[in-house]
PDB file of N, CA and C in Angstrom:
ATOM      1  N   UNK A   1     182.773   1.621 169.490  1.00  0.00           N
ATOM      2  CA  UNK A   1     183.275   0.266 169.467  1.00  0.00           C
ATOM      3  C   UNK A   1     184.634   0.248 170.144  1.00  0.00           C
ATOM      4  N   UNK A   2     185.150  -0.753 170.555  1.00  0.00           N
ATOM      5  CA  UNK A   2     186.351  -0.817 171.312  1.00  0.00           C
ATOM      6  C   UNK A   2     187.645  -1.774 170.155  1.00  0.00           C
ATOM      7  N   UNK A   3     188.301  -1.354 170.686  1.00  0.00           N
ATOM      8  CA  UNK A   3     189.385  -2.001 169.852  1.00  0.00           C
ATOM      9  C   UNK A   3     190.719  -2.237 170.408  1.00  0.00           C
ATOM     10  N   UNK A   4     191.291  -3.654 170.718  1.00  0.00           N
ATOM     11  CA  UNK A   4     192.322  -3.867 171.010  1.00  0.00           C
ATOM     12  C   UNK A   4     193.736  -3.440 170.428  1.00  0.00           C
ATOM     13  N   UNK A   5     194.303  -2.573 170.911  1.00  0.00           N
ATOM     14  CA  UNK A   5     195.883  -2.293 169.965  1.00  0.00           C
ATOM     15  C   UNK A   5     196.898  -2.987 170.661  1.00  0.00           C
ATOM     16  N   UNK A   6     197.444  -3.881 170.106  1.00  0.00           N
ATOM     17  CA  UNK A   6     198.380  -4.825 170.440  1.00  0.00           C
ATOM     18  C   UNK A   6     200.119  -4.489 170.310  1.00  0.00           C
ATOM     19  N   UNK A   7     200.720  -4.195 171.025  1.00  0.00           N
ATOM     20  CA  UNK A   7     202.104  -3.572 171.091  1.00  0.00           C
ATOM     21  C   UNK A   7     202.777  -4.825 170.336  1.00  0.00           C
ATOM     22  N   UNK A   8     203.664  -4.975 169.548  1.00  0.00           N
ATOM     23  CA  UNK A   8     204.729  -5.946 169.335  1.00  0.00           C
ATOM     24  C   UNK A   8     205.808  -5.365 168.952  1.00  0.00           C
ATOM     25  N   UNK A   9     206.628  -6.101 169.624  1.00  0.00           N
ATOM     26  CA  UNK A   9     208.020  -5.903 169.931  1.00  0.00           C
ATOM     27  C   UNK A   9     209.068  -7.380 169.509  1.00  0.00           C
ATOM     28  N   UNK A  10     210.579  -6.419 168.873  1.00  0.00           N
ATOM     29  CA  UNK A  10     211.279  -7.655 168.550  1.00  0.00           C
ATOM     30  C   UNK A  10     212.420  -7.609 169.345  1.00  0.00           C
ATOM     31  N   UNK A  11     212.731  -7.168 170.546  1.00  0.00           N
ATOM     32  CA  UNK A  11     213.841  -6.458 171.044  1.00  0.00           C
ATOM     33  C   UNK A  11     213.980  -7.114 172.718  1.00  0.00           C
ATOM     34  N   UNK A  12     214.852  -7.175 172.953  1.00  0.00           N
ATOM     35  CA  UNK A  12     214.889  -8.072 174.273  1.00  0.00           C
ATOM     36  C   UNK A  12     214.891  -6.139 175.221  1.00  0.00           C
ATOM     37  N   UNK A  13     215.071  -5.044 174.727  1.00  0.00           N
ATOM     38  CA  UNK A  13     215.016  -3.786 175.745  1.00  0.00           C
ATOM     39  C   UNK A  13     213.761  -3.214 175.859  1.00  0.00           C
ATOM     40  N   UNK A  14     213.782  -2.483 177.183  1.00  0.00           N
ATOM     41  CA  UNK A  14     212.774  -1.285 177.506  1.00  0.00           C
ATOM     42  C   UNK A  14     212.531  -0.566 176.903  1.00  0.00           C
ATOM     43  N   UNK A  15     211.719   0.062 176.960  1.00  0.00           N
ATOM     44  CA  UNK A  15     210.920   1.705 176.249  1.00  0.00           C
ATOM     45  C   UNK A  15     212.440   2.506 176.669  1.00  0.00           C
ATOM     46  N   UNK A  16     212.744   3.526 175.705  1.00  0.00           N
ATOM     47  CA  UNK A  16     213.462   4.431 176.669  1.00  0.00           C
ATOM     48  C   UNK A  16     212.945   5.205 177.612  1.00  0.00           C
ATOM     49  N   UNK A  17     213.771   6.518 178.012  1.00  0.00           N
ATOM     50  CA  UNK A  17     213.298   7.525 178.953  1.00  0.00           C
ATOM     51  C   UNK A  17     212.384   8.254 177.695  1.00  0.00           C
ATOM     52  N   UNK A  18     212.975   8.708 176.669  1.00  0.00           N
ATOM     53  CA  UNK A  18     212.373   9.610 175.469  1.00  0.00           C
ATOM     54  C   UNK A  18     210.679   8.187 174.863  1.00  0.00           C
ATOM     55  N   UNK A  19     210.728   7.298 174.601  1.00  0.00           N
ATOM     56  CA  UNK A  19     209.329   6.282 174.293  1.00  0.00           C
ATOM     57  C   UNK A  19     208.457   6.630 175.389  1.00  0.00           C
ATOM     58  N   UNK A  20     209.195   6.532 176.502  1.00  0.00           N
ATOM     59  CA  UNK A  20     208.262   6.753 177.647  1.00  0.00           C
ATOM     60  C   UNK A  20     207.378   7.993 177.815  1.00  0.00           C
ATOM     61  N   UNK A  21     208.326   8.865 177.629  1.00  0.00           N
ATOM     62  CA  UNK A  21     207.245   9.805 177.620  1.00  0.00           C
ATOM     63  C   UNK A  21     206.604  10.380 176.393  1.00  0.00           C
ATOM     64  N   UNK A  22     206.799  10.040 175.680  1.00  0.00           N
ATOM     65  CA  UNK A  22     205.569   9.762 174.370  1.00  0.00           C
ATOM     66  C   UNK A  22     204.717   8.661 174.557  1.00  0.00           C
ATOM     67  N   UNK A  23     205.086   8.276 175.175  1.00  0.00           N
ATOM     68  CA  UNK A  23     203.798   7.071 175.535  1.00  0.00           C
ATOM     69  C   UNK A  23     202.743   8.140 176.698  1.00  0.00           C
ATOM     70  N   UNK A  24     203.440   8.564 177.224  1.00  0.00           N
ATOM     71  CA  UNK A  24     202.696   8.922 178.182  1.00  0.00           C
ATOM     72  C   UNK A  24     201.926   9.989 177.938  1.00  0.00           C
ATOM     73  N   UNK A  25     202.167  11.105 177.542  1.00  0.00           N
ATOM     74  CA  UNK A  25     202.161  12.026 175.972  1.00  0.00           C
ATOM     75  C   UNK A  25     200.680  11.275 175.177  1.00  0.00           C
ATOM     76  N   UNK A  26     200.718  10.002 174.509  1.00  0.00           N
ATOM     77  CA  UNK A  26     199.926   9.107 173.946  1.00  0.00           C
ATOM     78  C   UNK A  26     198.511   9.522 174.594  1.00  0.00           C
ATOM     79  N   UNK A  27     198.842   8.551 175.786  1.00  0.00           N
ATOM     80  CA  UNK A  27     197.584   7.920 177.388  1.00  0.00           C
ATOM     81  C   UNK A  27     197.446   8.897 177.711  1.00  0.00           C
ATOM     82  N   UNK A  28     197.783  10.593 177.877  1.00  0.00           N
ATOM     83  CA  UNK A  28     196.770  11.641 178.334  1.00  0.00           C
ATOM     84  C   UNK A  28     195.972  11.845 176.744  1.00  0.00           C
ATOM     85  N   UNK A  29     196.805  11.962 176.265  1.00  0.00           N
ATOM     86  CA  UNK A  29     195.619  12.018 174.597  1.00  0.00           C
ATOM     87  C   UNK A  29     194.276  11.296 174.762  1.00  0.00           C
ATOM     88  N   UNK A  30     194.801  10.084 174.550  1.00  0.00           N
ATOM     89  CA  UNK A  30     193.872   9.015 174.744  1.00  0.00           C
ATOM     90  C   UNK A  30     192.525   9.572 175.961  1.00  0.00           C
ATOM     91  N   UNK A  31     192.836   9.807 177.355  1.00  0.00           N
ATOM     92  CA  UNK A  31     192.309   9.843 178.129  1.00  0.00           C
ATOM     93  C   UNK A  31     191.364  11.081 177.713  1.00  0.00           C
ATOM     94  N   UNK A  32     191.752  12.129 177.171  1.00  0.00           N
ATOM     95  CA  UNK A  32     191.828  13.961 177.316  1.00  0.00           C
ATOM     96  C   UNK A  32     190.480  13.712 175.616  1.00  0.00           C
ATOM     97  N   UNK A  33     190.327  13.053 174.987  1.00  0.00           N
ATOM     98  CA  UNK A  33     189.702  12.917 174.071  1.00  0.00           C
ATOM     99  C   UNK A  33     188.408  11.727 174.319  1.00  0.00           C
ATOM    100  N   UNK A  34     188.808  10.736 175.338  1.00  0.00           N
ATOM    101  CA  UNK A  34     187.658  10.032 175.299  1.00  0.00           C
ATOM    102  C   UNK A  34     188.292   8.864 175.075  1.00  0.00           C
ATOM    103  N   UNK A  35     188.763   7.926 174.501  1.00  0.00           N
ATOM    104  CA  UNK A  35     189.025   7.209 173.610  1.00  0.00           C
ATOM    105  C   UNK A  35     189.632   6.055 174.869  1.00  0.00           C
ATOM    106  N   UNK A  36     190.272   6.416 175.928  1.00  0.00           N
ATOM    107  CA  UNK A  36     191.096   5.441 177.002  1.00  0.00           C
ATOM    108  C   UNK A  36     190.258   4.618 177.804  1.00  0.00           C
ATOM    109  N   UNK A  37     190.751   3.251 177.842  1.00  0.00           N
ATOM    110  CA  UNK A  37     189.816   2.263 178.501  1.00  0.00           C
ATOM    111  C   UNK A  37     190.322   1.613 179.363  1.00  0.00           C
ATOM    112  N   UNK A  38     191.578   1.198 179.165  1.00  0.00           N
ATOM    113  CA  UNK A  38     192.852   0.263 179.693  1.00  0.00           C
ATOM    114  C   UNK A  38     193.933   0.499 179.102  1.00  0.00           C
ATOM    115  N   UNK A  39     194.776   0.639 179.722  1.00  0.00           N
ATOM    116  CA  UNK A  39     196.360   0.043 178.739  1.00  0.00           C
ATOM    117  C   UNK A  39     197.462  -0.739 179.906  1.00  0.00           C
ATOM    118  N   UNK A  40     198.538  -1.507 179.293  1.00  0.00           N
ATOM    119  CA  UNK A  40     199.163  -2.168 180.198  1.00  0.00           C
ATOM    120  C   UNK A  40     200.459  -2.563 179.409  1.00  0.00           C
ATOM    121  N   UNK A  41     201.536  -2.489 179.476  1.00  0.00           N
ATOM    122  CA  UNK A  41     202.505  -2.950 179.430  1.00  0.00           C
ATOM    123  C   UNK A  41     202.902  -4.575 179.982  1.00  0.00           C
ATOM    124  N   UNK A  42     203.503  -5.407 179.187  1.00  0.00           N
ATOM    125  CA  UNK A  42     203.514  -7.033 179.620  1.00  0.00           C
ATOM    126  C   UNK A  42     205.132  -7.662 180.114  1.00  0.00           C
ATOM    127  N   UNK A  43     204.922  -8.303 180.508  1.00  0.00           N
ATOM    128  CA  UNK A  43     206.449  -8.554 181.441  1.00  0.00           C
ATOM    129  C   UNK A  43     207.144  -9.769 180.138  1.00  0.00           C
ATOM    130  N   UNK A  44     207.863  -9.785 180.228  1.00  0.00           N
ATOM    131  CA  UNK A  44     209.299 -10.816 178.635  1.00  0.00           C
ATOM    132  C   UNK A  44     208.361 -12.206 178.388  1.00  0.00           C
ATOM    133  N   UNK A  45     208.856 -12.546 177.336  1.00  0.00           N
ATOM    134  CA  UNK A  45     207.608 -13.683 176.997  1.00  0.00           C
ATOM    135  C   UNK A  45     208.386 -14.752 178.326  1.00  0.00           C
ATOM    136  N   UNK A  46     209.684 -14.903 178.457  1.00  0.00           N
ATOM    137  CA  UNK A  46     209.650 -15.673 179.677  1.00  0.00           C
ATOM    138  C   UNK A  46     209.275 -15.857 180.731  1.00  0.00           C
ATOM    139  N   UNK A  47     208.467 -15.116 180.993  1.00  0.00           N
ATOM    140  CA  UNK A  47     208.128 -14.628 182.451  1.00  0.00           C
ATOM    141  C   UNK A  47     206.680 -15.510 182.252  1.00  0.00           C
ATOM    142  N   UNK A  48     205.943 -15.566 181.042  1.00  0.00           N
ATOM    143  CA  UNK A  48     205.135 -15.860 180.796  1.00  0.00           C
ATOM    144  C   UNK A  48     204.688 -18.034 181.387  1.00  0.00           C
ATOM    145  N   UNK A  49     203.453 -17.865 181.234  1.00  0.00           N
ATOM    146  CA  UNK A  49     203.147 -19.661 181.732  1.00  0.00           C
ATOM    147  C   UNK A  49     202.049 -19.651 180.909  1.00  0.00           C
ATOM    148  N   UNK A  50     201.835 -20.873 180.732  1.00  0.00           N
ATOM    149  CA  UNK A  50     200.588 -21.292 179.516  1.00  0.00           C
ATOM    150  C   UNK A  50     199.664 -22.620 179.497  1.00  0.00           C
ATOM    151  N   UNK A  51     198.505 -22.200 179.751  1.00  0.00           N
ATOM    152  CA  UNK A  51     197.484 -23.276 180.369  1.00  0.00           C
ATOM    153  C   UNK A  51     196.770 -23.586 179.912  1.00  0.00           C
ATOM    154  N   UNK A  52     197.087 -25.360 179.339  1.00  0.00           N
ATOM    155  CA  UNK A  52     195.715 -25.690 178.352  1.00  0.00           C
ATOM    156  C   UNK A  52     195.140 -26.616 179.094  1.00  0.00           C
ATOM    157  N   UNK A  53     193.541 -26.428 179.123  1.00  0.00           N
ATOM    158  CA  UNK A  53     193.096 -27.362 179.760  1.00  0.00           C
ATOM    159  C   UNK A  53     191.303 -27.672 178.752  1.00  0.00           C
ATOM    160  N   UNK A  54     191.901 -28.025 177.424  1.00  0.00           N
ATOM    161  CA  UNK A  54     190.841 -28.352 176.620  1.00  0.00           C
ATOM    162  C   UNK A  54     190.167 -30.016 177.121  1.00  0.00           C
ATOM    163  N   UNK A  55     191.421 -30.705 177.284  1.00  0.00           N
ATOM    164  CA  UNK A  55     190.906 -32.190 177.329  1.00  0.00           C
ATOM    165  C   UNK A  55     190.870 -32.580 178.829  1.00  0.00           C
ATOM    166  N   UNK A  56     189.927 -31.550 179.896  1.00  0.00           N
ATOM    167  CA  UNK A  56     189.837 -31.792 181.038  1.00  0.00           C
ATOM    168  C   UNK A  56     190.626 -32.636 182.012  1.00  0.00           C
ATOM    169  N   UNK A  57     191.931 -31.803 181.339  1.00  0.00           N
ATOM    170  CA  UNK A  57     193.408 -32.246 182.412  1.00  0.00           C
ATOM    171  C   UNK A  57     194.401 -31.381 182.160  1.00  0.00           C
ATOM    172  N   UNK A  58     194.357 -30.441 183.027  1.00  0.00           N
ATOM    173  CA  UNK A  58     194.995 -28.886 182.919  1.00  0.00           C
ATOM    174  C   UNK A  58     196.961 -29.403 182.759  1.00  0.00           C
ATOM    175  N   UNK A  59     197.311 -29.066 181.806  1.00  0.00           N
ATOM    176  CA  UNK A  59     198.730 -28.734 181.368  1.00  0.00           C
ATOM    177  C   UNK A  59     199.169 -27.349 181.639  1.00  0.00           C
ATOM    178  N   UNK A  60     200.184 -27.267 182.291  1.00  0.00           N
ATOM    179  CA  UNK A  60     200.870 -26.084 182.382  1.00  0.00           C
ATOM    180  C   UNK A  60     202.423 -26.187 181.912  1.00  0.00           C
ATOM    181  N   UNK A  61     202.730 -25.311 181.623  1.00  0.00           N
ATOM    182  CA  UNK A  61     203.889 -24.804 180.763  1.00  0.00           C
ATOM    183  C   UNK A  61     204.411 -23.809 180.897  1.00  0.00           C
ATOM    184  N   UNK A  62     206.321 -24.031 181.417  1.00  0.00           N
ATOM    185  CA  UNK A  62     206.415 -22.667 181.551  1.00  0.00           C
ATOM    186  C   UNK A  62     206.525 -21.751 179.617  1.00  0.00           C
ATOM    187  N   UNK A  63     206.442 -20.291 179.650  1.00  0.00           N
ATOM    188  CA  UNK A  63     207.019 -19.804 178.623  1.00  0.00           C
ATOM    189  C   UNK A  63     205.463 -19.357 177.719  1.00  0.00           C
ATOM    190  N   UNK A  64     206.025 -19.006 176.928  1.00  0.00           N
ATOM    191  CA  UNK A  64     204.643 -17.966 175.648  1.00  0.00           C
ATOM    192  C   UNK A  64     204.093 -19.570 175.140  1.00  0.00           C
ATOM    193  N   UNK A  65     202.473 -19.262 174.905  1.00  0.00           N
ATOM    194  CA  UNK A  65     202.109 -20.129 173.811  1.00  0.00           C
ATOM    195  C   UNK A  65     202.715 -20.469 172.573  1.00  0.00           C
ATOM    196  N   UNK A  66     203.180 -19.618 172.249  1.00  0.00           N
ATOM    197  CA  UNK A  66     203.679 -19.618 170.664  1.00  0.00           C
ATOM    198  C   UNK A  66     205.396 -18.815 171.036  1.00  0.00           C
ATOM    199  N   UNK A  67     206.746 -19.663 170.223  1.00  0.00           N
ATOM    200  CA  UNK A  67     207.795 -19.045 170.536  1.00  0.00           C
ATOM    201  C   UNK A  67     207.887 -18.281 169.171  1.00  0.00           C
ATOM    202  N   UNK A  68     208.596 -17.289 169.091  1.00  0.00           N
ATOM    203  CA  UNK A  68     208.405 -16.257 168.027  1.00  0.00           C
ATOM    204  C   UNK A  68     209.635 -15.053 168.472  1.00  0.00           C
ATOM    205  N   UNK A  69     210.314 -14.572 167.634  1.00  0.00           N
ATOM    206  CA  UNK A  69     211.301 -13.501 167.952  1.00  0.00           C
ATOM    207  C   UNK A  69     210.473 -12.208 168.458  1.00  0.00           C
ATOM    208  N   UNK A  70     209.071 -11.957 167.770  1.00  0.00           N
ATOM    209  CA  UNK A  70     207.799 -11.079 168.080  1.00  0.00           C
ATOM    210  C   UNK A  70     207.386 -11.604 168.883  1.00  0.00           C
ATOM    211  N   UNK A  71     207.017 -10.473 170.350  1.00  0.00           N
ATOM    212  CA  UNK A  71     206.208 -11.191 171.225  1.00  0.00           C
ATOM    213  C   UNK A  71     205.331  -9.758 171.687  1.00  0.00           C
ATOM    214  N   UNK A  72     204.442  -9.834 172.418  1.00  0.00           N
ATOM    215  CA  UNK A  72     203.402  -8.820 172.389  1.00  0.00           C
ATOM    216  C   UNK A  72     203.610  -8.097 173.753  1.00  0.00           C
ATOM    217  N   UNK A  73     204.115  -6.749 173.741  1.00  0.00           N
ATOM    218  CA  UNK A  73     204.722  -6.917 174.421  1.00  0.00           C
ATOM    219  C   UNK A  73     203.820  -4.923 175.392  1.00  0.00           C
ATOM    220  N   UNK A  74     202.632  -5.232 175.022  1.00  0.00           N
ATOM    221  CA  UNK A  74     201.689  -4.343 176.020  1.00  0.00           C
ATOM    222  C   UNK A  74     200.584  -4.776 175.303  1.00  0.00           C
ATOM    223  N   UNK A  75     199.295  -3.529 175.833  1.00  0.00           N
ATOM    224  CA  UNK A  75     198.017  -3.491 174.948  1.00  0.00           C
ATOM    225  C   UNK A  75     197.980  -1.859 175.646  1.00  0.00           C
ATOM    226  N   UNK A  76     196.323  -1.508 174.453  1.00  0.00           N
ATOM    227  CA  UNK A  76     195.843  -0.537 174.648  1.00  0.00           C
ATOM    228  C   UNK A  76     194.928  -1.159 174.719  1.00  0.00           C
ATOM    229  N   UNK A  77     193.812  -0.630 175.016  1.00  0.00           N
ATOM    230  CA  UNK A  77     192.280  -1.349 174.593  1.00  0.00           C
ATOM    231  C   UNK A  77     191.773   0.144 174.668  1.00  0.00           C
ATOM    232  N   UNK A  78     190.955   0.442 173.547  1.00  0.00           N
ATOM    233  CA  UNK A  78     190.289   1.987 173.312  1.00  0.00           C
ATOM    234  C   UNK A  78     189.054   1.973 172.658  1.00  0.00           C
ATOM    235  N   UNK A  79     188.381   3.134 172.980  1.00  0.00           N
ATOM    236  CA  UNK A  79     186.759   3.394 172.236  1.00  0.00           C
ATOM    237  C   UNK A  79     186.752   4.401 171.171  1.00  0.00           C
ATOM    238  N   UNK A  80     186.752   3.696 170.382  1.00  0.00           N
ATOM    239  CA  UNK A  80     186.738   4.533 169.300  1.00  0.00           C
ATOM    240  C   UNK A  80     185.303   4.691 167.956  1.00  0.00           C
ATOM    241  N   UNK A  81     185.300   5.630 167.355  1.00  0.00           N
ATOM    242  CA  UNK A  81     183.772   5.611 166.232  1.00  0.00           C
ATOM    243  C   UNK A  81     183.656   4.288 165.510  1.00  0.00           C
ATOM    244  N   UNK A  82     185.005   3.924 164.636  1.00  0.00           N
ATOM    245  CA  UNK A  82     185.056   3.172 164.061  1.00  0.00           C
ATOM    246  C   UNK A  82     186.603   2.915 163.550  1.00  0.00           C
ATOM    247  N   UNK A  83     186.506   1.802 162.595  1.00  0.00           N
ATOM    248  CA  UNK A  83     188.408   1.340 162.361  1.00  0.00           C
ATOM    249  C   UNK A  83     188.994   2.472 161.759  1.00  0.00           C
ATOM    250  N   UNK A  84     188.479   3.400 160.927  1.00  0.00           N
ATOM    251  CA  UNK A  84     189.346   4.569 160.456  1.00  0.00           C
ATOM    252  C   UNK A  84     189.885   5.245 161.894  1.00  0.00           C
ATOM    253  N   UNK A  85     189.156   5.502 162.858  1.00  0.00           N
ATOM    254  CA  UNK A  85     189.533   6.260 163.995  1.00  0.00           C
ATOM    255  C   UNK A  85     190.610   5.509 164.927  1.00  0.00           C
ATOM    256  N   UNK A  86     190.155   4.152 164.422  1.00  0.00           N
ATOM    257  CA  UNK A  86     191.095   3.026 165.794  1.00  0.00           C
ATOM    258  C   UNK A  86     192.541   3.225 165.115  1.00  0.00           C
ATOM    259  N   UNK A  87     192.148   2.971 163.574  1.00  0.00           N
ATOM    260  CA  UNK A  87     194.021   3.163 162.804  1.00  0.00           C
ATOM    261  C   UNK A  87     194.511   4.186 162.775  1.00  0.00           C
ATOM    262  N   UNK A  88     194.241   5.525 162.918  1.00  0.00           N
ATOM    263  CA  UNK A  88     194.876   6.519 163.062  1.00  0.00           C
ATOM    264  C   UNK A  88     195.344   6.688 164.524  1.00  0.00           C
ATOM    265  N   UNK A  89     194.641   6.145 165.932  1.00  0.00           N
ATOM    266  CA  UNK A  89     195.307   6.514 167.127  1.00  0.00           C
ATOM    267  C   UNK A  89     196.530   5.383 167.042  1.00  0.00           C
ATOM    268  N   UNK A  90     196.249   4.248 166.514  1.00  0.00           N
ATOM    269  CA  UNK A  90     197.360   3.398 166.224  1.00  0.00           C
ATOM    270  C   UNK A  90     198.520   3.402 165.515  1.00  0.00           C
ATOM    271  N   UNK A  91     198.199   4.395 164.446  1.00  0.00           N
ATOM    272  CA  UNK A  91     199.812   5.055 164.227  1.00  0.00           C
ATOM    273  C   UNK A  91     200.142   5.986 164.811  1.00  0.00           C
ATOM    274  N   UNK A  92     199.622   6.698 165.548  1.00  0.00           N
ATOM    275  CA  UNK A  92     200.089   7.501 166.801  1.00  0.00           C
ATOM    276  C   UNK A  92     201.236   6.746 168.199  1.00  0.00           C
ATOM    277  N   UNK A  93     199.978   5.874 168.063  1.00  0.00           N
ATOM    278  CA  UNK A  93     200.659   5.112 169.370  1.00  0.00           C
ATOM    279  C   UNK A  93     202.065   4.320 169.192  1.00  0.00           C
ATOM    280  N   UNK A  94     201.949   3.701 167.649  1.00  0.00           N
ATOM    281  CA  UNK A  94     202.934   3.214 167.173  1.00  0.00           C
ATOM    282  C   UNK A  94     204.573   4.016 166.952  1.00  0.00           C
ATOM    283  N   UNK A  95     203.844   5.198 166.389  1.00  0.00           N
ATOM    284  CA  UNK A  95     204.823   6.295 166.567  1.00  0.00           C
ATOM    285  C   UNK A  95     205.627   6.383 168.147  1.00  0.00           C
ATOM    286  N   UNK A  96     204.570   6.791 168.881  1.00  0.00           N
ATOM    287  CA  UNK A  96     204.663   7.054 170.542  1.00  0.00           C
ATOM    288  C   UNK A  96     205.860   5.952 170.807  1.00  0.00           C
ATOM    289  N   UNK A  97     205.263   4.641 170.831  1.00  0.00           N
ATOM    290  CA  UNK A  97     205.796   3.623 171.757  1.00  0.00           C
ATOM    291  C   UNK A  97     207.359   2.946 170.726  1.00  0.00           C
ATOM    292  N   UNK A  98     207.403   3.507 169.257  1.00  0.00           N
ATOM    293  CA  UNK A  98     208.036   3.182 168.439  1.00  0.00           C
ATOM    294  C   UNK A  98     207.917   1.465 168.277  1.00  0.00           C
ATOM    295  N   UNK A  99     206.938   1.109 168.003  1.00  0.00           N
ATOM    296  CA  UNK A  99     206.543  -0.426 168.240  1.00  0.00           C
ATOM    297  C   UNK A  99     205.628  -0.413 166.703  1.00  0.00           C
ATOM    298  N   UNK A 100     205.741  -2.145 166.497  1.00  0.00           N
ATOM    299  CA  UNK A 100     204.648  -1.961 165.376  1.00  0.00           C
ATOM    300  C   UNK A 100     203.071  -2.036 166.661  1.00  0.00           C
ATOM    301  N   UNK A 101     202.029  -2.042 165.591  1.00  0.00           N
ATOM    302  CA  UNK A 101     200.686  -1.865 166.593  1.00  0.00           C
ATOM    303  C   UNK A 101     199.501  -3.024 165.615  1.00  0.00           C
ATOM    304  N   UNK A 102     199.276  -4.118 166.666  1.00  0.00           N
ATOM    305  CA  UNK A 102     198.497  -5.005 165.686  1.00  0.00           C
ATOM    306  C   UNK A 102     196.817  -4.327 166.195  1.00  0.00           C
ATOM    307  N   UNK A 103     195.723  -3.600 165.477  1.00  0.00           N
ATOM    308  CA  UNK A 103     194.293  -3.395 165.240  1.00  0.00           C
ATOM    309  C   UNK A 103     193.395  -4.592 165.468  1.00  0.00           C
ATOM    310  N   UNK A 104     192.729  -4.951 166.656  1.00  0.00           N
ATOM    311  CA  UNK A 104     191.468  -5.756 166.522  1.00  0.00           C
ATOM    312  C   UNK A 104     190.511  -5.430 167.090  1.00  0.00           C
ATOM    313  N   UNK A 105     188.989  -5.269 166.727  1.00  0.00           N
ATOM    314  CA  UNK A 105     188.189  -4.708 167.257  1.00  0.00           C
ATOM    315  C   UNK A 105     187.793  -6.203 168.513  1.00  0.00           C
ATOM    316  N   UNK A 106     187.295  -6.193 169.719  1.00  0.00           N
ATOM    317  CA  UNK A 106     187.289  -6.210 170.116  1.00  0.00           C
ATOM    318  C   UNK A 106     185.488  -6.736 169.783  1.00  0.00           C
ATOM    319  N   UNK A 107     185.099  -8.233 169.738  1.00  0.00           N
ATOM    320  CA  UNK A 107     183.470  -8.763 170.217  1.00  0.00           C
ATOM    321  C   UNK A 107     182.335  -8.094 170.939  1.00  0.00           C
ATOM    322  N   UNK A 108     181.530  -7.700 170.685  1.00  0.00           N
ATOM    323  CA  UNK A 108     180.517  -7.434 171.672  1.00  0.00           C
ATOM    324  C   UNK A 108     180.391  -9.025 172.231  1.00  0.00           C
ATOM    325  N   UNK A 109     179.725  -8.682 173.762  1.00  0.00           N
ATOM    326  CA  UNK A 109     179.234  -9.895 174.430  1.00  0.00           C
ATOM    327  C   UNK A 109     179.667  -9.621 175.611  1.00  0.00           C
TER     328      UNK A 109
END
């Protein structure tokens, strides 16, 4: 099953030089075991734009959907057996990236 791990962050700074390479440290794990699918790091919620177009008249907006001191601030996306396996690489990663790590498995379809 796959499972989204969601980076959040409350901090307007970068990973350090030392996060970084525990992250990186992390993503050969990840890779070296099976488990790596994607991962990505996300640019400041400002950077961000937001597009609703439910009532077939597209709104755009600059900035995050939602303003929040927490903003999400990478992903992993990984294959894992099941949620015992997804929460343990997630306190890894959490460790790694020193970030909290939000768990969602991820829909078939």
């Amino acid at each position: 099953m796959r499972y989204l791990l969601s980076v959040i962050h409350d901090e307007t700074d970068l990973a350090t030089p030392e996060e970084m390479a525990a992250i990186d440290e992390f993503n050969s794990r990840l890779v070296a075991e099976g488990h790596w699918v994607f991962a990505g790091g996300l640019g400041y919620p400002d950077t961000a734009t937001t597009v609703d177009n439910r009532n077939g008249a597209a709104l755009v907006s600059d900035g995050p959907y939602l303003e929040s001191k927490e903003y999400l601030a990478g992903i992993w996306i990984i294959e894992a057996p099941d949620l015992d396996v997804a929460l343990e690489l997630a306190t890894e990663g959490s460790k790694a990236c020193n970030r909290k790590v939000e768990v969602r498995p991820l829909l078939d379809g």
